[in-house]
Protein backbone atom coordinates (compact mmCIF):
# COMPACT_ATOMS: atom_id res chain seq x y z
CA UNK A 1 13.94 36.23 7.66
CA UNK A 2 12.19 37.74 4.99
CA UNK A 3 14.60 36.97 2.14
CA UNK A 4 14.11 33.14 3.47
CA UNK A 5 10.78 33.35 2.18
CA UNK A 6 10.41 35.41 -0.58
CA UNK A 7 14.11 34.10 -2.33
CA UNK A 8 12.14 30.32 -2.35
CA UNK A 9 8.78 31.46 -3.38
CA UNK A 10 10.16 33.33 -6.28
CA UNK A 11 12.42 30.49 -7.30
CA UNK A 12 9.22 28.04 -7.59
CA UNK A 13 6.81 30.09 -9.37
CA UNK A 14 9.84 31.25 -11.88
CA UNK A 15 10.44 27.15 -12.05
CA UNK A 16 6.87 26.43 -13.17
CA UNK A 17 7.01 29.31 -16.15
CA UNK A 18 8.52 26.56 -19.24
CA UNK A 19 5.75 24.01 -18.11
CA UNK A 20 2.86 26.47 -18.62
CA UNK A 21 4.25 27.01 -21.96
CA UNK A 22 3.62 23.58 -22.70
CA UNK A 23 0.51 22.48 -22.66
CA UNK A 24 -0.90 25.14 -24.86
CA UNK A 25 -4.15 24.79 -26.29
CA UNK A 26 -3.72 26.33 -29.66
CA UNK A 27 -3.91 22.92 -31.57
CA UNK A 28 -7.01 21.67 -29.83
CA UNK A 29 -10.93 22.45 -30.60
CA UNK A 30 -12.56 22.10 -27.71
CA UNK A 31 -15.83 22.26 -29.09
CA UNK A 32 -15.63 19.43 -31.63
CA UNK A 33 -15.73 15.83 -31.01
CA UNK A 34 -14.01 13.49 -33.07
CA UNK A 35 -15.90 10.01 -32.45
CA UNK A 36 -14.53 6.74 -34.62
CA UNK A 37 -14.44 2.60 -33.78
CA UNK A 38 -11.50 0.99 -34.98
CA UNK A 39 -8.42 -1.51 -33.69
CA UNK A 40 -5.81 0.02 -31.69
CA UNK A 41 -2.67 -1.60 -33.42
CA UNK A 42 0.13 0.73 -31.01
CA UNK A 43 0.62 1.94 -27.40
CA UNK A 44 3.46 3.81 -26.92
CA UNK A 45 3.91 5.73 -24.10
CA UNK A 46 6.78 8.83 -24.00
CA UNK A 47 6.75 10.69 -20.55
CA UNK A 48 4.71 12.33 -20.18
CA UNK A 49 2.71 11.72 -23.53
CA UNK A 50 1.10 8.77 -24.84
CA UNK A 51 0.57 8.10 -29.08
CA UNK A 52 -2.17 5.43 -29.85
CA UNK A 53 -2.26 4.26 -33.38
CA UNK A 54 -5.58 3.11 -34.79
CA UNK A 55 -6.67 1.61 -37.66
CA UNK A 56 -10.25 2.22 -39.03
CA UNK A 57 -12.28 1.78 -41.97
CA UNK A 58 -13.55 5.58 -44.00
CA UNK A 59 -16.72 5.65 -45.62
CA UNK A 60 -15.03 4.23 -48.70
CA UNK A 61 -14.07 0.88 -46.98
CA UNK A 62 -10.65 1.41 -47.29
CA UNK A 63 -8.64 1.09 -43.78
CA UNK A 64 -6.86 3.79 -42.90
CA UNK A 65 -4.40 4.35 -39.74
């Protein structure tokens, strides 16, 4: 009885291990804000990501994506 429970518990928390590897946040700042108006010119959507390409104009004028 006990090695019903404790064989599946063990089994789903060592499951969820690669997924909290992930998502790390080592690339992100999450005390900046990067704030910008442009034309979204591609959606793509990879499970379980999605890329959105943008293009904008810099302070120059010059559009850049």
């Amino acid at each position: 009885m006990r090695l019903s429970v404790v064989l599946p518990t063990a089994a789903g928390l060592l499951a969820g291990l690669p997924a909290a590897g992930h998502h790390s946040e080592a690339g992100y700042d999450a005390n900046s804000v990067a704030a910008f108006e442009g034309t979204v010119t591609h959606y793509g959507w990879r499970n379980p990501h999605v890329y959105i390409t943008v293009e904008a104009t810099d302070e120059s004028g010059e559009i850049v994506e």
